[in-house]
C-alpha atoms as a PDB file:
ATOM      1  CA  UNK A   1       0.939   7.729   5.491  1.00  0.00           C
ATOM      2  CA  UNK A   2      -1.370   5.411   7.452  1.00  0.00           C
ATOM      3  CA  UNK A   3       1.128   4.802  10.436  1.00  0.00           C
ATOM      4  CA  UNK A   4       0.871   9.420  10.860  1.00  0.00           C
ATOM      5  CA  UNK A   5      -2.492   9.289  10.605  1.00  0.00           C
ATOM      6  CA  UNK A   6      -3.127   6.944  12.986  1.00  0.00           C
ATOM      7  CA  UNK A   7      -0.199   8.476  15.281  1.00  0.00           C
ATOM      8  CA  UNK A   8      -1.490  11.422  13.965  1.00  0.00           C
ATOM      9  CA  UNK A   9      -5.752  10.715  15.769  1.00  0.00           C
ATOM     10  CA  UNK A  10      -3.735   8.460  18.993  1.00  0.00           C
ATOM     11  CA  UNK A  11      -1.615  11.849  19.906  1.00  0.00           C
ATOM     12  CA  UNK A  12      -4.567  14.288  19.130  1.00  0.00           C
ATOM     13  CA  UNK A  13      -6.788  12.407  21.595  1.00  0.00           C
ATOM     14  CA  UNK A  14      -4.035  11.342  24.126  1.00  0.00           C
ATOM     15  CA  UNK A  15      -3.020  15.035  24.325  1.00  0.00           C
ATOM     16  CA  UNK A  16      -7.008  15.958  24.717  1.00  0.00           C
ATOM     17  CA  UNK A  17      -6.971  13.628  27.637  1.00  0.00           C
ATOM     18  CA  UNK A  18      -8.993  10.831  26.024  1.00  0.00           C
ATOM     19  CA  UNK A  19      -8.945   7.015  26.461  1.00  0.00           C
ATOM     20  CA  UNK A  20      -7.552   6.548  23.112  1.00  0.00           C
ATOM     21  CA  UNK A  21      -9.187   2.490  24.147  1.00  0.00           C
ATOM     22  CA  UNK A  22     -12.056   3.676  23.577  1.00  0.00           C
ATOM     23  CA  UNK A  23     -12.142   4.558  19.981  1.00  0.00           C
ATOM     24  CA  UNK A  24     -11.155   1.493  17.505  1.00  0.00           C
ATOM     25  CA  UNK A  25      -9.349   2.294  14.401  1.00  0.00           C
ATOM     26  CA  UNK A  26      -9.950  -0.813  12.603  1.00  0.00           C
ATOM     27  CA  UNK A  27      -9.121   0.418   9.124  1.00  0.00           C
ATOM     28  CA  UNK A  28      -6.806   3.420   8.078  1.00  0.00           C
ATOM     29  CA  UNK A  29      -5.752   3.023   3.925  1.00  0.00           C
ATOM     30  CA  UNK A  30      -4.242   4.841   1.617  1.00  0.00           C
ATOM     31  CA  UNK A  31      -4.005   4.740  -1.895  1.00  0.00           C
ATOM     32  CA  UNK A  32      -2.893   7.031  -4.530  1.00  0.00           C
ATOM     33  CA  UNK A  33      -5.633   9.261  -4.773  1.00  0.00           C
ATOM     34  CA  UNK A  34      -6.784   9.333  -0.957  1.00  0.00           C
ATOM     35  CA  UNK A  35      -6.903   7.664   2.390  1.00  0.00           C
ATOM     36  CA  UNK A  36      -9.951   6.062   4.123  1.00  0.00           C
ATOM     37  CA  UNK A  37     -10.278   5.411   7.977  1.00  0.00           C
ATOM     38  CA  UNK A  38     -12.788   3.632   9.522  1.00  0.00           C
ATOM     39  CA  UNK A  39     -13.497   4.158  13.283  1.00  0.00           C
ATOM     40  CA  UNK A  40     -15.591   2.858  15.884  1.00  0.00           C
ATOM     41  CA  UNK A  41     -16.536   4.011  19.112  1.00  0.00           C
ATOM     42  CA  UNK A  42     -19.285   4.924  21.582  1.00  0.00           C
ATOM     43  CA  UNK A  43     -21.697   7.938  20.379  1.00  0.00           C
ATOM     44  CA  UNK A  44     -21.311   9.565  23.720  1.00  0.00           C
ATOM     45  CA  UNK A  45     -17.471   9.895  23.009  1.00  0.00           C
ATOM     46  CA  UNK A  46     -17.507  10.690  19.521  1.00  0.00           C
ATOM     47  CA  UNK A  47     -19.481  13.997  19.613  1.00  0.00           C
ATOM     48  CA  UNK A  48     -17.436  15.189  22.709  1.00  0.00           C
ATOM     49  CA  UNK A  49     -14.915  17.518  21.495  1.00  0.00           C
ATOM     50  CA  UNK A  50     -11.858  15.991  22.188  1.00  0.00           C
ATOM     51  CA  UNK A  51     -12.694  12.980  20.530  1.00  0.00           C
ATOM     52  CA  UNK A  52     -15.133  13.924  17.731  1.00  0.00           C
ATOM     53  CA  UNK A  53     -13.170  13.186  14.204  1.00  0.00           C
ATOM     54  CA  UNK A  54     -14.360  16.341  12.250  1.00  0.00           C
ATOM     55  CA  UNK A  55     -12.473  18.219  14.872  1.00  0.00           C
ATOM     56  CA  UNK A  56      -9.285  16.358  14.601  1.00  0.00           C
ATOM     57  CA  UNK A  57      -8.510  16.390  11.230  1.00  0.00           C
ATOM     58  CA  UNK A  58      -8.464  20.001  10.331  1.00  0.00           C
ATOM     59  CA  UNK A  59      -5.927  19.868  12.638  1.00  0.00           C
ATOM     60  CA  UNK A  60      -3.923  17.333  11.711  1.00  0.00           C
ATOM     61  CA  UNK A  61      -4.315  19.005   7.981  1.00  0.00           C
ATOM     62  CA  UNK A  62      -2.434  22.129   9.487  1.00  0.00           C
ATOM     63  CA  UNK A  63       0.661  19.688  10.154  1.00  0.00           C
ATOM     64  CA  UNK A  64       2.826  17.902   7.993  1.00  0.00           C
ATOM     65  CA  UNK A  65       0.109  15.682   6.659  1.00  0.00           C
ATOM     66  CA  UNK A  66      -1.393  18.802   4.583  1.00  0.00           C
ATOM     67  CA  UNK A  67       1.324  18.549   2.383  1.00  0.00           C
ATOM     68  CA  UNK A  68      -0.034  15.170   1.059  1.00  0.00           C
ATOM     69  CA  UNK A  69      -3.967  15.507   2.184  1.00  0.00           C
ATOM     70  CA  UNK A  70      -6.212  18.327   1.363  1.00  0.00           C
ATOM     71  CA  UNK A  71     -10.555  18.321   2.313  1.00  0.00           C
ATOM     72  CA  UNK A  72     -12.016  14.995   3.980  1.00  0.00           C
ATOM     73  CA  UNK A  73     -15.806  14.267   4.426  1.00  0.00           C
ATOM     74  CA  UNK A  74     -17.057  11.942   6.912  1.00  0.00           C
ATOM     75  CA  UNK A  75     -20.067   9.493   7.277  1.00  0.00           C
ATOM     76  CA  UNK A  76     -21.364   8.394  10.674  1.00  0.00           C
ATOM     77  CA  UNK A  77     -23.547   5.045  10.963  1.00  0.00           C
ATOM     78  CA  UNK A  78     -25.183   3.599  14.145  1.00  0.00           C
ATOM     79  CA  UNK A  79     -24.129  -0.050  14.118  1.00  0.00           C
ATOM     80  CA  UNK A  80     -26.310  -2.823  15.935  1.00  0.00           C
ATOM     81  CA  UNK A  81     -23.929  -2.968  18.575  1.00  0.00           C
ATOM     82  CA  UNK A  82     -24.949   0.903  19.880  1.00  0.00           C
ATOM     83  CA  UNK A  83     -21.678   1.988  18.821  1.00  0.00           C
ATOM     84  CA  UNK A  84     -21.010   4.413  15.867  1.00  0.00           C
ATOM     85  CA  UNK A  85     -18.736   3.853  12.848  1.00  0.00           C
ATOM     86  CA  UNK A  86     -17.572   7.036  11.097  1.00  0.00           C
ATOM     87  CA  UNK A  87     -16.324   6.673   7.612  1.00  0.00           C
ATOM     88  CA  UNK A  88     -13.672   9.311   6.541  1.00  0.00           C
ATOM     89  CA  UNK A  89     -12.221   9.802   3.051  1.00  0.00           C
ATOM     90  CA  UNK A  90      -9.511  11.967   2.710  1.00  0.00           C
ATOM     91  CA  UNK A  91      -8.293  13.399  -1.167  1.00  0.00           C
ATOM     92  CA  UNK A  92      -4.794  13.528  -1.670  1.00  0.00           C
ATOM     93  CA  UNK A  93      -3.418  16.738  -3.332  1.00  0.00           C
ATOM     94  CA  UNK A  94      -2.921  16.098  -6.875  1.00  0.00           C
ATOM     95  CA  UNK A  95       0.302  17.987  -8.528  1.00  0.00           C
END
């Protein structure tokens, strides 16, 4: 689950034309009940549309990874560094 989601975010923004470089993804987990990524980039990237998060996971929810994942919420923080981490939790489906 963690290697699609990251292939899942790399293709999104490679196919968007962005410098996938430019946004870290330091931290994608999953454990029975969801997943959590953690990424950090620049806030002049991250609220551009290719790039901005909210935008790519309702669309990699629409894919195969919908079957698994259902609703995610995400938390943005300005680190001291000027760039942003975003915080995303994503529910698994229960059945």
């Amino acid at each position: 689950m963690e290697d699609a989601l990251r292939t899942g975010i790399q293709d999104f923004l490679t196919a968007q034309g962005f410098d996938t470089q430019r946004i870290e993804l330091p931290v994608i987990e999953c454990r029975s009940n969801g997943c959590e990524i953690q990424a950090v980039g620049y806030p002049e990237d991250l609220g551009k549309s290719p790039a901005d998060l909210q935008r790519i996971f309702p669309s990699l929810l629409k894919g195969d990874l919908g079957n698994e994942l259902h609703e995610f919420s995400a938390l943005h923080r300005s680190r001291n560094d000027h760039r942003v981490l975003i915080l995303v939790h994503l529910s698994r489906k229960t059945t």
